[in-house]
N, C-alpha and C. Protein backbone atom coordinates (compact mmCIF):
# COMPACT_ATOMS: atom_id res chain seq x y z
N UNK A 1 0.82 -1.16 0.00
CA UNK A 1 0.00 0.00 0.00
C UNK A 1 0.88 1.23 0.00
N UNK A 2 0.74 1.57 -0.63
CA UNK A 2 1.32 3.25 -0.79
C UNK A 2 0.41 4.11 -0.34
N UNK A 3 1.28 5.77 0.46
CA UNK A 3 0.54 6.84 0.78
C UNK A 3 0.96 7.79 0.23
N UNK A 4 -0.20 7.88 -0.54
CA UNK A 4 -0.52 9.38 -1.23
C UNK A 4 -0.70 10.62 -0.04
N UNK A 5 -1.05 10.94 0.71
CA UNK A 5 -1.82 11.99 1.42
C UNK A 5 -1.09 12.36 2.71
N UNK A 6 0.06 11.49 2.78
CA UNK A 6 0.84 11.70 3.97
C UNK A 6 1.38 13.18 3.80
N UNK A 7 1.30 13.96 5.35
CA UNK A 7 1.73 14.99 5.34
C UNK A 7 2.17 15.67 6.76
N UNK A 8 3.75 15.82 6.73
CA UNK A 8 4.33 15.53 7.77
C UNK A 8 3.53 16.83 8.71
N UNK A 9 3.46 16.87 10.16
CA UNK A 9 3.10 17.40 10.86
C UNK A 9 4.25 18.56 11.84
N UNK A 10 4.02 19.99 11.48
CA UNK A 10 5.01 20.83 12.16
C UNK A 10 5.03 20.75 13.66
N UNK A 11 6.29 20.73 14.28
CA UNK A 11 6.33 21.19 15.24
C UNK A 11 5.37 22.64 15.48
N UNK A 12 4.70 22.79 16.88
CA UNK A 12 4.19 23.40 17.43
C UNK A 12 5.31 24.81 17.95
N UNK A 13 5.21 25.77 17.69
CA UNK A 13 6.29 26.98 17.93
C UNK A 13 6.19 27.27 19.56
N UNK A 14 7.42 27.09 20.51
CA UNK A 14 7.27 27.58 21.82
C UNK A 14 6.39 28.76 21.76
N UNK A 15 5.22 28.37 22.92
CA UNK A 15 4.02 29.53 23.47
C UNK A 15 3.28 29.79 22.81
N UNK A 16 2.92 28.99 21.07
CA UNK A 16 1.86 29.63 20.42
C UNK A 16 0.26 28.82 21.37
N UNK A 17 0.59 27.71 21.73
CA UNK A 17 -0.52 27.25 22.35
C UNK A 17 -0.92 28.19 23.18
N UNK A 18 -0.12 28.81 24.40
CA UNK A 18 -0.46 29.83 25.04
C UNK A 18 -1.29 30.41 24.77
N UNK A 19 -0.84 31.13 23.01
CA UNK A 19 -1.47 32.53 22.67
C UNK A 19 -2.77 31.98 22.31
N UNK A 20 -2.85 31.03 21.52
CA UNK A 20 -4.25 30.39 21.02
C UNK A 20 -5.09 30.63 22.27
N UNK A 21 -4.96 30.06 23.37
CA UNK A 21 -5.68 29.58 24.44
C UNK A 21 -6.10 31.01 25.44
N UNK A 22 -5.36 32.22 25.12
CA UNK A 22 -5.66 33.56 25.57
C UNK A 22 -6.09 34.06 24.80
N UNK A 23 -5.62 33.75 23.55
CA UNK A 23 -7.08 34.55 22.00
C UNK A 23 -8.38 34.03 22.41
N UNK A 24 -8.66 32.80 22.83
CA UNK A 24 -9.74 32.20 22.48
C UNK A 24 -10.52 32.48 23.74
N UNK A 25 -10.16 32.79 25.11
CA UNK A 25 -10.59 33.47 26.03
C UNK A 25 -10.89 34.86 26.51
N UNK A 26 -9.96 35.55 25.80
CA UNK A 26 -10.85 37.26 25.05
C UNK A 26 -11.70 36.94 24.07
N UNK A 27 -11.61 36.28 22.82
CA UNK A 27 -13.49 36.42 22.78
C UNK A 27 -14.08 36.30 23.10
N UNK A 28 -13.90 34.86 24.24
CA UNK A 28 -14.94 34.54 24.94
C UNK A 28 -16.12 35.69 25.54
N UNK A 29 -14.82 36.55 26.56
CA UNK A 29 -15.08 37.15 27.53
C UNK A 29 -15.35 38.52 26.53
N UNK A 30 -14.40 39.07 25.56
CA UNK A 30 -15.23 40.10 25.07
C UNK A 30 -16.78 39.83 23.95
N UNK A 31 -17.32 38.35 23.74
CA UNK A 31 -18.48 38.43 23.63
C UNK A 31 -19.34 38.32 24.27
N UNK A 32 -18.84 38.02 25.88
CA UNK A 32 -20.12 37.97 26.80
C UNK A 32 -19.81 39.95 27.24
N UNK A 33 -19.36 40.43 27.59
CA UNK A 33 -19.12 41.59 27.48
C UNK A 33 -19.76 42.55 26.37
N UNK A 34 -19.97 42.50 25.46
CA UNK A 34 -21.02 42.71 23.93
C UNK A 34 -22.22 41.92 24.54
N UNK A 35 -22.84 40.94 24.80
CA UNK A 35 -23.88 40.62 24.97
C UNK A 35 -24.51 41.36 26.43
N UNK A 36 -23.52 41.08 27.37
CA UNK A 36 -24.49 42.17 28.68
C UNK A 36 -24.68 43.41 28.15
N UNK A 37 -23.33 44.50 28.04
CA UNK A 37 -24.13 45.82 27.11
C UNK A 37 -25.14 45.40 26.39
N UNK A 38 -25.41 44.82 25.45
CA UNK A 38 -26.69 45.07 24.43
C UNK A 38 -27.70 44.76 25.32
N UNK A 39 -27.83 43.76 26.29
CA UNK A 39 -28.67 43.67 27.68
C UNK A 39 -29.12 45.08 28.03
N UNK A 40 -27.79 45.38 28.94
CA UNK A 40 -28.24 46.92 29.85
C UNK A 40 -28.49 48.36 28.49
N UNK A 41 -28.19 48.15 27.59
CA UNK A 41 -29.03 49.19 26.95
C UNK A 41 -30.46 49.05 26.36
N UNK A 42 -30.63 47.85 26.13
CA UNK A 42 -31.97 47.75 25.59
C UNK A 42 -33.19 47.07 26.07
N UNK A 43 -34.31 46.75 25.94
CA UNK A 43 -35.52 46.27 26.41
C UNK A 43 -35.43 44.77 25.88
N UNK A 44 -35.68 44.30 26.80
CA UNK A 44 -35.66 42.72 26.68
C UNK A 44 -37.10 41.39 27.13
N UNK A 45 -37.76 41.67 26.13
CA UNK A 45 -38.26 41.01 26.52
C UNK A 45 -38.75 39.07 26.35
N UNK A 46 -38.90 38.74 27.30
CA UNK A 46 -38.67 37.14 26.92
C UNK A 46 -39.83 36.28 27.39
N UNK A 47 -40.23 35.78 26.18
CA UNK A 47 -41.84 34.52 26.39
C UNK A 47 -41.34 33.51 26.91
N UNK A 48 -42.28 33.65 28.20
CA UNK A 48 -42.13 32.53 28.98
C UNK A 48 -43.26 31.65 28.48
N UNK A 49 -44.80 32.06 28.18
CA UNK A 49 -45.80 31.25 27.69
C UNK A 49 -46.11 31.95 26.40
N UNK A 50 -46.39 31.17 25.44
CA UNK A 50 -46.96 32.31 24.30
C UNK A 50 -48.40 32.88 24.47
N UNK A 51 -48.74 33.61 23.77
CA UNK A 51 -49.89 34.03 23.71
C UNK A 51 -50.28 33.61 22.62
N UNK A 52 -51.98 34.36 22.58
CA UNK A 52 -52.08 33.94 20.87
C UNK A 52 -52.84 35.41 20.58
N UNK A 53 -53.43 35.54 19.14
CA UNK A 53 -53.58 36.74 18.78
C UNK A 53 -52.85 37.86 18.50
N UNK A 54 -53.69 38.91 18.19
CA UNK A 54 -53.27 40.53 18.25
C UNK A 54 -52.19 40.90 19.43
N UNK A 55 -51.67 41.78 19.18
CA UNK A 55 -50.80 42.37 20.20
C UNK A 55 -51.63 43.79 20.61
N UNK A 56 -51.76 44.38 21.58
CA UNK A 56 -51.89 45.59 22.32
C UNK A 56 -51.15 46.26 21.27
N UNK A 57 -52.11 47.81 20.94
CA UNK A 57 -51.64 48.94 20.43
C UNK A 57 -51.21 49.97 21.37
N UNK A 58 -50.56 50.96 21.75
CA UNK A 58 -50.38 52.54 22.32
C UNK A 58 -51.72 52.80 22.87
N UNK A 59 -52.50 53.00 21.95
CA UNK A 59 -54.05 53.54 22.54
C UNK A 59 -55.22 52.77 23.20
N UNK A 60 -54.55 51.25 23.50
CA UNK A 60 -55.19 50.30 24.10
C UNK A 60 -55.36 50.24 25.36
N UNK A 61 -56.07 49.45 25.84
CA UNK A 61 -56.21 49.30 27.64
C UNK A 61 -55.83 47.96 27.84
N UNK A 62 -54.77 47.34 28.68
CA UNK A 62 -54.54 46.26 29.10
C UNK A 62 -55.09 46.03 30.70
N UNK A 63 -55.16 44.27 30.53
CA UNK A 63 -55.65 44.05 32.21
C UNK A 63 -54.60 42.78 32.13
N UNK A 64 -54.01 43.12 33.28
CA UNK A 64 -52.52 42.33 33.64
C UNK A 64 -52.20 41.84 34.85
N UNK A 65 -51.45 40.64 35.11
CA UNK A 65 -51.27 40.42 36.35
C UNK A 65 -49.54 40.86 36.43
N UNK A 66 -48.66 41.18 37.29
CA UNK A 66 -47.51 41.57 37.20
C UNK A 66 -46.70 41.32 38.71
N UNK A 67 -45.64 40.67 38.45
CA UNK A 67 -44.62 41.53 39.96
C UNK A 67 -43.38 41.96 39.26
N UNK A 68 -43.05 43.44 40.07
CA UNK A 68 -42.00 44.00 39.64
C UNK A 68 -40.72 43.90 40.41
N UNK A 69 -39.52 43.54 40.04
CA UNK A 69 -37.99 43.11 40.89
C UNK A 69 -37.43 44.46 40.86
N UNK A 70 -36.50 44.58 41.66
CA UNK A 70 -35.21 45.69 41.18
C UNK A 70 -33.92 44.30 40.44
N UNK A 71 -33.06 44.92 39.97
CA UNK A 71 -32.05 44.17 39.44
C UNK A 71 -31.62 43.34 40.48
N UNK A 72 -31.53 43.78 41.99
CA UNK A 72 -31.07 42.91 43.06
C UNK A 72 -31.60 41.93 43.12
N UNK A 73 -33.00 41.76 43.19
CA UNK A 73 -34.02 40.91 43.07
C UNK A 73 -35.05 41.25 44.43
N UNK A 74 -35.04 42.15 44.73
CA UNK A 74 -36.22 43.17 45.12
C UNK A 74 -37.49 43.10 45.15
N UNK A 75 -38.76 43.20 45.37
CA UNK A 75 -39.92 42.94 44.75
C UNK A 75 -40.49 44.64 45.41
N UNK A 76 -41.09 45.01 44.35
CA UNK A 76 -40.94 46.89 44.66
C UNK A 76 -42.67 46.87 44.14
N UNK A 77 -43.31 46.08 43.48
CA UNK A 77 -44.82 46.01 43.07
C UNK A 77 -45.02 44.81 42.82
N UNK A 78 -46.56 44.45 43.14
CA UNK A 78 -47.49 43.68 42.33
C UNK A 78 -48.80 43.75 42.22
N UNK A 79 -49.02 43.09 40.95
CA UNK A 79 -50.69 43.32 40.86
C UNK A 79 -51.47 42.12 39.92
N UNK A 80 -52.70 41.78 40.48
CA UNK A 80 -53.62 41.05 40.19
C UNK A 80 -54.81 41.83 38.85
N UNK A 81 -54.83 41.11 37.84
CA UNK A 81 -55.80 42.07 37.08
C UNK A 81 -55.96 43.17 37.19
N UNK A 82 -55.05 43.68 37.19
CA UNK A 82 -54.82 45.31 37.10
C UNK A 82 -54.90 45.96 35.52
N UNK A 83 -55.97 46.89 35.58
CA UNK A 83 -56.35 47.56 34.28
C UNK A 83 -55.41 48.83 33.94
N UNK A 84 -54.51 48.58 32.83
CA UNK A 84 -53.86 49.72 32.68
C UNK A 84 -53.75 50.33 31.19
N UNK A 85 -53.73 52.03 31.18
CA UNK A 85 -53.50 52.24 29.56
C UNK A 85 -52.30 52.08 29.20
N UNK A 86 -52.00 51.53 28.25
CA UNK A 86 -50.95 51.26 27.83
C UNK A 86 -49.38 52.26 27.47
N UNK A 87 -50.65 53.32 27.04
CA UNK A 87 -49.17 55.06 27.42
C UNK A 87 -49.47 55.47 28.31
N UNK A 88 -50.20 54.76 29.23
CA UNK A 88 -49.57 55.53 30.75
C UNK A 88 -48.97 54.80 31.43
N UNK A 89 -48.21 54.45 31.65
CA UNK A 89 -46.53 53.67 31.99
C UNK A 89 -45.71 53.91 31.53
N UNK A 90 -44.09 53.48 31.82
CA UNK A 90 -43.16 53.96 32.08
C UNK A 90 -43.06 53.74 30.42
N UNK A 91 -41.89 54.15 29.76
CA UNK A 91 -41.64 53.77 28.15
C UNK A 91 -41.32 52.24 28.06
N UNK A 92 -40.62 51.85 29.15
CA UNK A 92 -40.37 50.45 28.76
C UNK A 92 -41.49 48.94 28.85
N UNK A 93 -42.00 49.49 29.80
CA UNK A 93 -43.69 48.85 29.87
C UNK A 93 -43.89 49.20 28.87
N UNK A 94 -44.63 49.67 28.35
CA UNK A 94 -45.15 50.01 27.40
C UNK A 94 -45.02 49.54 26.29
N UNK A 95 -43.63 49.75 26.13
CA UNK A 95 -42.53 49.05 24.97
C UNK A 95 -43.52 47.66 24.73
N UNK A 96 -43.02 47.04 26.18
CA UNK A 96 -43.21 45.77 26.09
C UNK A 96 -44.45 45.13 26.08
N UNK A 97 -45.42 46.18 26.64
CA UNK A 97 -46.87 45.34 26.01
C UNK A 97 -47.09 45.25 25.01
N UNK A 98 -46.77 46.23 24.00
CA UNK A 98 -46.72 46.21 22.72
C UNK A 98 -46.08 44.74 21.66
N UNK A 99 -45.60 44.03 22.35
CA UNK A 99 -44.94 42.93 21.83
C UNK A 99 -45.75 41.56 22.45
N UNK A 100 -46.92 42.15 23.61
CA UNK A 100 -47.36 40.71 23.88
C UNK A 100 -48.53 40.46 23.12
N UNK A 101 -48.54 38.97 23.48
CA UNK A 101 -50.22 38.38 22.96
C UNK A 101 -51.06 38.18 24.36
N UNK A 102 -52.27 38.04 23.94
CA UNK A 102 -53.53 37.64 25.17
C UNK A 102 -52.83 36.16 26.03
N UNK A 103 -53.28 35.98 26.66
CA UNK A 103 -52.87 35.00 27.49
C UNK A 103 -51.32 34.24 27.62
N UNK A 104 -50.16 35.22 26.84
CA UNK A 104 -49.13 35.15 27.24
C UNK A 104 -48.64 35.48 28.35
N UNK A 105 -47.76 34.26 28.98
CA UNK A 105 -46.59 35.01 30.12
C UNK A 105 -44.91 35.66 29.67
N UNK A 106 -44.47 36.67 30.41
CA UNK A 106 -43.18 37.35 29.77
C UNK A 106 -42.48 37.56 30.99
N UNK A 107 -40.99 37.40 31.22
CA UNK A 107 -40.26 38.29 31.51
C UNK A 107 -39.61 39.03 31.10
N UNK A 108 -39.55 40.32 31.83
CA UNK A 108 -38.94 41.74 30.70
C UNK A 108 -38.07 42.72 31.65
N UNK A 109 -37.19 42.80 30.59
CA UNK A 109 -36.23 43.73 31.69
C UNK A 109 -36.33 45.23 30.84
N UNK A 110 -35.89 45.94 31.85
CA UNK A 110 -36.39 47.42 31.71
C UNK A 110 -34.73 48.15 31.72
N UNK A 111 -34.60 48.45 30.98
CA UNK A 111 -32.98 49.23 31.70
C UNK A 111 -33.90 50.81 32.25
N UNK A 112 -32.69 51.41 33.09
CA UNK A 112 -33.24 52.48 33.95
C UNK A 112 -33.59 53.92 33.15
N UNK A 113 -32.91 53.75 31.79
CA UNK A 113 -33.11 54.88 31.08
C UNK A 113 -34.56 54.22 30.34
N UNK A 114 -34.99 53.38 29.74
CA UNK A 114 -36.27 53.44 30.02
C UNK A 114 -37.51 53.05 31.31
N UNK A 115 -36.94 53.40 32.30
CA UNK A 115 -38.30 53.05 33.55
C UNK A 115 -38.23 54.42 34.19
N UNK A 116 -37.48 54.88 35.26
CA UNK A 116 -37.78 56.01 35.85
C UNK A 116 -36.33 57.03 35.80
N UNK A 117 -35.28 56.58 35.20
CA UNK A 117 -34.01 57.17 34.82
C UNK A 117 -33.48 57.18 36.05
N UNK A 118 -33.20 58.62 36.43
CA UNK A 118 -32.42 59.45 37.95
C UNK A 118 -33.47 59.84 38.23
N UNK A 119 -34.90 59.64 38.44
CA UNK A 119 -35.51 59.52 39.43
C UNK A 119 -35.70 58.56 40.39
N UNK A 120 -36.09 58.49 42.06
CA UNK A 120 -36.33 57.51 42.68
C UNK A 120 -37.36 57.97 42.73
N UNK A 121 -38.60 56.36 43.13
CA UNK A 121 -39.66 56.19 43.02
C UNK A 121 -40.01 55.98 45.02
N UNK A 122 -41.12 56.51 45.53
CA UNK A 122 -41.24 56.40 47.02
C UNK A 122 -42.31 55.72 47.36
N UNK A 123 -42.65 54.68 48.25
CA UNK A 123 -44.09 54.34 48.26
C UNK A 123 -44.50 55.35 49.01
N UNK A 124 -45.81 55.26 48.39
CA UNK A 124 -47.13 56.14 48.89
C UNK A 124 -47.34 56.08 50.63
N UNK A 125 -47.60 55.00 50.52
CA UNK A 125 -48.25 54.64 52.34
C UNK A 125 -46.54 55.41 53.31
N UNK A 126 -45.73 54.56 53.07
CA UNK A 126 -44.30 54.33 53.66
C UNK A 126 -43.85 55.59 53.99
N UNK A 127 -43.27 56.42 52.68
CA UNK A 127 -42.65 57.52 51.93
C UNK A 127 -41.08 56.82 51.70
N UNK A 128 -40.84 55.67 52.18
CA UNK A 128 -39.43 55.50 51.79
C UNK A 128 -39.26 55.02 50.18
N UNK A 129 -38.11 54.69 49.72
CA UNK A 129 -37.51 54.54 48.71
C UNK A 129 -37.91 53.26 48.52
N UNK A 130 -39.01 53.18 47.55
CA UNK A 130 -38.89 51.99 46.65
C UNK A 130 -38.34 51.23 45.34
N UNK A 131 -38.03 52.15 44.40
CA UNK A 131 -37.44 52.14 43.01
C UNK A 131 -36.02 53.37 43.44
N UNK A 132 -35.02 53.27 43.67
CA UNK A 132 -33.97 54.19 43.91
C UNK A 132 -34.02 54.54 41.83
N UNK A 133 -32.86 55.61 42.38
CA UNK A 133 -32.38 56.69 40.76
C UNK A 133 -31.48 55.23 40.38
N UNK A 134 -31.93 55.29 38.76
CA UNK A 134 -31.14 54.70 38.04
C UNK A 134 -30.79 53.36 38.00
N UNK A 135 -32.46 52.82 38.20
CA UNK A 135 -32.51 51.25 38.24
C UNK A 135 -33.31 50.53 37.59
N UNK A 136 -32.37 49.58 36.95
CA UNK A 136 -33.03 48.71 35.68
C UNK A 136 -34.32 47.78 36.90
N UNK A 137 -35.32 47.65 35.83
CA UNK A 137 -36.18 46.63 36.73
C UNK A 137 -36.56 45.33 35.81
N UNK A 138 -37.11 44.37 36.31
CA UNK A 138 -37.43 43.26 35.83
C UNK A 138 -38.90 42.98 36.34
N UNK A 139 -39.55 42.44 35.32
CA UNK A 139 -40.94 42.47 35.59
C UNK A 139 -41.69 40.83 35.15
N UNK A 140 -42.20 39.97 35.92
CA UNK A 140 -43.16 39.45 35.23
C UNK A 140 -44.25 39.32 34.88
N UNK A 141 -45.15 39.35 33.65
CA UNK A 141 -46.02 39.83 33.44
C UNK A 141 -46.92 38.73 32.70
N UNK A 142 -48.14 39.05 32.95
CA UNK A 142 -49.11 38.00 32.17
C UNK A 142 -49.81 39.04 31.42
N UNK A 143 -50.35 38.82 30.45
CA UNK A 143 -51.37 39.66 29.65
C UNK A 143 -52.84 38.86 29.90
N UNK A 144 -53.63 39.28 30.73
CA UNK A 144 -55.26 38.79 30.71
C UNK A 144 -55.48 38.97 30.01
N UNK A 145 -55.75 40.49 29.11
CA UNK A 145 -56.55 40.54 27.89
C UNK A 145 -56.75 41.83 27.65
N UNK A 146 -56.65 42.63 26.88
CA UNK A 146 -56.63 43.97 26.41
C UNK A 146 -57.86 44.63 25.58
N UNK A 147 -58.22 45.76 25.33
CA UNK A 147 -59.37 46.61 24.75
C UNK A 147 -58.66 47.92 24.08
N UNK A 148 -59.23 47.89 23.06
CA UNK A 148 -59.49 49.18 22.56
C UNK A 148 -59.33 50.48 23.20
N UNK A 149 -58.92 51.40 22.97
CA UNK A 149 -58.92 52.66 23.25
C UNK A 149 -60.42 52.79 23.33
N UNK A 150 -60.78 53.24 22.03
CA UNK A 150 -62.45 53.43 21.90
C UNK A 150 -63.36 52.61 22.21
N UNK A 151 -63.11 51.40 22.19
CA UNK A 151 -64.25 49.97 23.16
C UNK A 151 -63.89 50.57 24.59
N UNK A 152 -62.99 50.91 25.28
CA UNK A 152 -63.10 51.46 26.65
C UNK A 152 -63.84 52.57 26.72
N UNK A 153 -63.14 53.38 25.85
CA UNK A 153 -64.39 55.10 26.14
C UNK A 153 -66.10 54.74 25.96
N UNK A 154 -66.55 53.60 25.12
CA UNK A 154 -67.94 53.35 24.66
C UNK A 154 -68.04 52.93 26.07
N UNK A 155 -67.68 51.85 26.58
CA UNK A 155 -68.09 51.45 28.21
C UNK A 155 -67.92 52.34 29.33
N UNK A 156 -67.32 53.42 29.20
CA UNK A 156 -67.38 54.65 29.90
C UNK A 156 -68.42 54.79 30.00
N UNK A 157 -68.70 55.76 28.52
CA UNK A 157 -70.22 56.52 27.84
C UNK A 157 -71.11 55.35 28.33
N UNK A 158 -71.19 54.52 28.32
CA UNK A 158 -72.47 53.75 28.72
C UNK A 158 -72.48 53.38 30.46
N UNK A 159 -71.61 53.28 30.77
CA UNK A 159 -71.48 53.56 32.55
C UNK A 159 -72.00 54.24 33.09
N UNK A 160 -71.65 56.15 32.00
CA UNK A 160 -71.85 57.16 32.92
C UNK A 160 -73.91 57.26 32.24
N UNK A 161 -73.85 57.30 30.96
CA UNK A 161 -75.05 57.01 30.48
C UNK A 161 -76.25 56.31 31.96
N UNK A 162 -75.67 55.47 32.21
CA UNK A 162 -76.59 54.33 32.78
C UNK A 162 -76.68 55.24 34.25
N UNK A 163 -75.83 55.25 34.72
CA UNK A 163 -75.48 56.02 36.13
C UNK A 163 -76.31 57.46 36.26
N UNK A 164 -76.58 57.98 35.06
CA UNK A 164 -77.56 59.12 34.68
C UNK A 164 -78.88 59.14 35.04
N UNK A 165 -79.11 57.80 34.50
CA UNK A 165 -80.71 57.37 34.52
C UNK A 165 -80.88 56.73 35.45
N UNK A 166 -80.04 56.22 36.47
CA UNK A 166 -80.73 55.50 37.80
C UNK A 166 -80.33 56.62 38.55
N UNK A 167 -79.82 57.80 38.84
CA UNK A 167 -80.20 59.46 39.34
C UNK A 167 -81.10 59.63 39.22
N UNK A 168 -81.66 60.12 37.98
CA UNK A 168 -83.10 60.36 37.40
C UNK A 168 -83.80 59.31 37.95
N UNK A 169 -84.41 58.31 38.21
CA UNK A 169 -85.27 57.21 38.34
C UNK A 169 -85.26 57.47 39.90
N UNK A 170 -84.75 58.04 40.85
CA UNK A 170 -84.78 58.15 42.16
C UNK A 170 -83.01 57.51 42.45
N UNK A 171 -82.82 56.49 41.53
CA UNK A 171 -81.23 55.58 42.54
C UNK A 171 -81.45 54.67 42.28
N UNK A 172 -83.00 54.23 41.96
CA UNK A 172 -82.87 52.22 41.96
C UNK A 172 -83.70 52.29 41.11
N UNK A 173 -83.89 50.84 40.47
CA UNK A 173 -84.72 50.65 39.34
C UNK A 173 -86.22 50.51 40.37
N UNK A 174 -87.46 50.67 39.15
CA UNK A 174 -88.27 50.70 39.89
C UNK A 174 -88.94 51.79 40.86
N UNK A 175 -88.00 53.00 41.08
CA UNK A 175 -88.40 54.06 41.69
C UNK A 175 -88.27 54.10 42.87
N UNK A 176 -87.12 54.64 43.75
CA UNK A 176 -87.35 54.48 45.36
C UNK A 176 -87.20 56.01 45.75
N UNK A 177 -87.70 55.81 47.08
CA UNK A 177 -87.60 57.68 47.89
C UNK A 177 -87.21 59.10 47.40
N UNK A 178 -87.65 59.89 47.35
CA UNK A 178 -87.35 60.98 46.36
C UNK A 178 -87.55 60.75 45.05
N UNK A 179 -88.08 59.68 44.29
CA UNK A 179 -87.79 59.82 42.86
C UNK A 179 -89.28 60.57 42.67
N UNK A 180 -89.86 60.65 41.17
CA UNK A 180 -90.51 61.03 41.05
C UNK A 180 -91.83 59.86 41.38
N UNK A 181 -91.63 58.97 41.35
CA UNK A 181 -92.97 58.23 41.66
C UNK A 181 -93.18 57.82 43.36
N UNK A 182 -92.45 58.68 44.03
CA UNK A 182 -92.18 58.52 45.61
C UNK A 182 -93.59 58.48 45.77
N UNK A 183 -94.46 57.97 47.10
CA UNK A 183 -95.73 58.35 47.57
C UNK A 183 -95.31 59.48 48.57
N UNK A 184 -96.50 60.21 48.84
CA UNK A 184 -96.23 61.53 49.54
C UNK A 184 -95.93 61.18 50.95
N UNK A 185 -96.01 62.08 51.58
CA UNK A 185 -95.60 61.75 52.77
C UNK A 185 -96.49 61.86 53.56
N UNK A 186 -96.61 60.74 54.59
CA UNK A 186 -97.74 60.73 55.72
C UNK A 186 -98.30 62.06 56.33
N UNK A 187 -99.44 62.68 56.33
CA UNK A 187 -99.74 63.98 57.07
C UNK A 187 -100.68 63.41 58.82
């Protein structure tokens, strides 16, 4: 048998293994380094369950269940079916409803330049520091189910509509005390 394909093998040069093995550990480390920055600058959000459907518009109303972390792992809010407009929250909420579906679950991280920047946030009841200046938050979030801008204002108008006419009617259906079909009063 004869070899065609034989091909002698170089010596290895003192310390290039070294260098290989320290090249190959700066990329490492400068691509996890590129991947956290693109992290802490941008909005991240990540399906934990999918949803299905439409996504929430800007001018929509969402109803959500949520708890909110600080980066430490903090818990600074939560809420049960909580009805919210969708531009009234922080930009990065917002951001991120915009990317869910109905009955999806998400976690989403917020960097601090979109949630409250160099402001700190205080609870109400407390007055102490709940959200300090310049903190990314993490949120998990469910989407219950969202409405219309204008399907909300129509259920307004028909709330306050309705709420009109049981004024007028005395308060209760049927007519009670003071309304106009009151009986007079005992003399």
């Amino acid at each position: 048998m004869t070899e065609i394909t034989r091909v002698p093998l170089q010596p290895i040069a003192k310390g290039a293994l070294g260098k290989l093995w320290l090249g190959v550990a700066l990329a490492v480390a400068l691509g996890g380094a590129v991947a956290y920055e693109t992290r802490q600058k941008g909005l991240d959000v990540e399906t934990v369950k999918a949803g299905t459907g439409a996504m929430p518009m800007q001018s929509d109303y969402v109803l959500v269940n949520y708890v909110g972390h600080l980066a430490s792992g903090k818990e600074f809010d939560r809420g049960e079916r909580v009805p919210i407009p969708v531009q009234g929250v922080i930009p990065g909420f917002s951001k991120a409803l915009q990317q869910m579906q109905k009955g999806g679950k998400y976690h989403v991280f917020i960097p601090a330049r979109l949630a409250y920047g160099a402001s700190e946030q205080r609870n109400q009841q407390t007055g102490e520091v709940s959200i300090p200046a310049n903190s990314d938050l993490i949120f998990d979030i469910e989407l219950v189910d969202f409405k219309s801008g204008a399907e909300v204002m129509r259920q307004r108008a028909l709330m306050q509509q309705m709420q009109q006419q049981m004024r007028g009617a005395g308060g209760a259906p049927g007519g009670a005390p003071g309304g106009a079909d009151a009986a007079p009063p005992p003399q």
